[in-house]
Protein backbone atom coordinates (compact mmCIF):
# COMPACT_ATOMS: atom_id res chain seq x y z
CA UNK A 1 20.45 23.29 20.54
CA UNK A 2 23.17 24.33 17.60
CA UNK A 3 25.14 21.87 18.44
CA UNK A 4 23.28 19.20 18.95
CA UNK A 5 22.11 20.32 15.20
CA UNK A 6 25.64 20.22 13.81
CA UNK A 7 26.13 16.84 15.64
CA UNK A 8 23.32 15.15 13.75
CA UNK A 9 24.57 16.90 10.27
CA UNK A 10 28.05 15.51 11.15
CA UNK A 11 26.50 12.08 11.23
CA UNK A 12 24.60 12.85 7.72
CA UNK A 13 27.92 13.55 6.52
CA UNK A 14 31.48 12.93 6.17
CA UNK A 15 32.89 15.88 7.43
CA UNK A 16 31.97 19.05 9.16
CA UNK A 17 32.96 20.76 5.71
CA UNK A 18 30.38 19.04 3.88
CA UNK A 19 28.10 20.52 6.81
CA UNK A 20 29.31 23.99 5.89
CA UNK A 21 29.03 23.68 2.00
CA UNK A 22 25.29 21.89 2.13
CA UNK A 23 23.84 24.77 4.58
CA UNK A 24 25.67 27.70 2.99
CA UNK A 25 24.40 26.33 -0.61
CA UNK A 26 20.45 26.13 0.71
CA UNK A 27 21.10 29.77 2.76
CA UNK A 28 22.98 31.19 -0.28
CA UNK A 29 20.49 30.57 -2.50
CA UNK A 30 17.41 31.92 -0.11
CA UNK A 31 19.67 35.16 0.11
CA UNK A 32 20.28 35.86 -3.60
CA UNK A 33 16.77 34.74 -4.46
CA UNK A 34 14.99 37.41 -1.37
CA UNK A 35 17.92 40.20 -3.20
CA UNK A 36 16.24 39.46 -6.48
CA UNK A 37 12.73 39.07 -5.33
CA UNK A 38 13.13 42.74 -3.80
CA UNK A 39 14.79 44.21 -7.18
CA UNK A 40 12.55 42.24 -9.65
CA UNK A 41 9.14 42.59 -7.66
CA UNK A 42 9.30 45.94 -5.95
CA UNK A 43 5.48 45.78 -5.21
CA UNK A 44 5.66 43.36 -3.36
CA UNK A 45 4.61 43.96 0.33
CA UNK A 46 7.28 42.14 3.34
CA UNK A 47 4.26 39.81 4.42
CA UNK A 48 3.78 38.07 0.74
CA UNK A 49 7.56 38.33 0.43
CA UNK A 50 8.04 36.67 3.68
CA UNK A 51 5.90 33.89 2.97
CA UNK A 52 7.70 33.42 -0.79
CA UNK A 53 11.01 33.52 1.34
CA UNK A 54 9.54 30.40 3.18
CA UNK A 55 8.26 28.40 -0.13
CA UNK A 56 11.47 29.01 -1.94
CA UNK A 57 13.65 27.86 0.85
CA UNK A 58 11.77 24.69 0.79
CA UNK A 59 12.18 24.24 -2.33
CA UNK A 60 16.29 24.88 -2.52
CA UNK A 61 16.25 22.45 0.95
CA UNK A 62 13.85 19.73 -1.11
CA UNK A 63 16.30 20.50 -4.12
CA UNK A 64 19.28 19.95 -1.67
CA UNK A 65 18.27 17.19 0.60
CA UNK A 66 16.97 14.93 -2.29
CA UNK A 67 20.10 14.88 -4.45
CA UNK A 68 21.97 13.15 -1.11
CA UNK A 69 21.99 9.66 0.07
CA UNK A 70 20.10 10.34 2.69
CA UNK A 71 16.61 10.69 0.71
CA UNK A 72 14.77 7.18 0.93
CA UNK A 73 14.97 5.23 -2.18
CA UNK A 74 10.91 4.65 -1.98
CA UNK A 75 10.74 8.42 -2.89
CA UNK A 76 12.88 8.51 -5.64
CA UNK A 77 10.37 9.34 -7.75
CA UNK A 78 9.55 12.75 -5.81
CA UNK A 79 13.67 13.37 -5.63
CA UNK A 80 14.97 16.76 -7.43
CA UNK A 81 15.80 16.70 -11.80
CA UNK A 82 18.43 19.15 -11.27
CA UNK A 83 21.91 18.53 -10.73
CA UNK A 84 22.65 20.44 -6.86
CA UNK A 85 24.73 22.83 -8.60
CA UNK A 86 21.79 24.38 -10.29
CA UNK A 87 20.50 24.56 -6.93
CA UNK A 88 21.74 28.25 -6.64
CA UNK A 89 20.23 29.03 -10.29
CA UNK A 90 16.95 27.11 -10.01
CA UNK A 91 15.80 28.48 -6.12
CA UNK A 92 15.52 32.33 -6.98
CA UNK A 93 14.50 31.50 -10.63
CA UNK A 94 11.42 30.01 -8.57
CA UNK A 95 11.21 32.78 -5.91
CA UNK A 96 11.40 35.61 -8.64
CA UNK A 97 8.29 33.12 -10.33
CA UNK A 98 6.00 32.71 -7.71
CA UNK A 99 6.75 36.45 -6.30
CA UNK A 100 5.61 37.72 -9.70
CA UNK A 101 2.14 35.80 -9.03
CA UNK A 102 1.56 36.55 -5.93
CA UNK A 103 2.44 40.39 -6.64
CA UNK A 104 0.01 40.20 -9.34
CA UNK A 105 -2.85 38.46 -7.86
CA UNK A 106 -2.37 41.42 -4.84
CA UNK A 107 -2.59 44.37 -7.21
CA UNK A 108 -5.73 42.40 -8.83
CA UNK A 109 -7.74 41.89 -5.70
CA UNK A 110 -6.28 45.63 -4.97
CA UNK A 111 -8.27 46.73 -8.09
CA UNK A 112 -11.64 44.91 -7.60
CA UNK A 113 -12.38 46.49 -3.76
């Protein structure tokens, strides 16, 4: 199954480096962002951060995926602002965001019970 995987990203791509620097850029990202989220937002419990975990790495993969050739030009209006090197700045910035809400709208429904 991982190969047939890094087959199909080899056809995406030119290279199997390209491969290497696209996946390690989306995983990178997740990984500093989930470092952060656990510094910034120590109330958070694992279940709420688990589930920002999962939005934020869509986001970094939408951020990713949409900046290559590969996104269809009849969705170029949904395709990523950022330049992909902000990818690694822009991902945790919005896992550290949405981590703060959700921490505070647990502590809130905490408090009315």
């Amino acid at each position: 199954m991982g190969t047939k995987m890094v087959l199909s990203l080899v056809q995406w791509t030119e290279s199997l480096l390209d491969v290497w620097w696209l996946l390690s850029g989306v995983l990178g990202a997740g990984i500093v962002g989930l470092f952060l989220l656990g510094l910034l937002v120590p109330t958070l419990n694992s279940t709420c951060a688990l589930i920002v975990l999962s939005v934020g790495m869509l986001i970094i993969a939408w951020m990713v995926i949409s900046t290559t050739d590969h996104w269809p030009s009849s969705c170029s209006s949904l395709a990523s602002p950022f330049h992909p090197y902000l990818v690694i700045v822009m991902g945790p910035l919005a896992m550290i965001v949405l981590g703060r809400l959700v921490a505070a709208s647990n502590e809130r429904a905490i408090y009315t019970e």
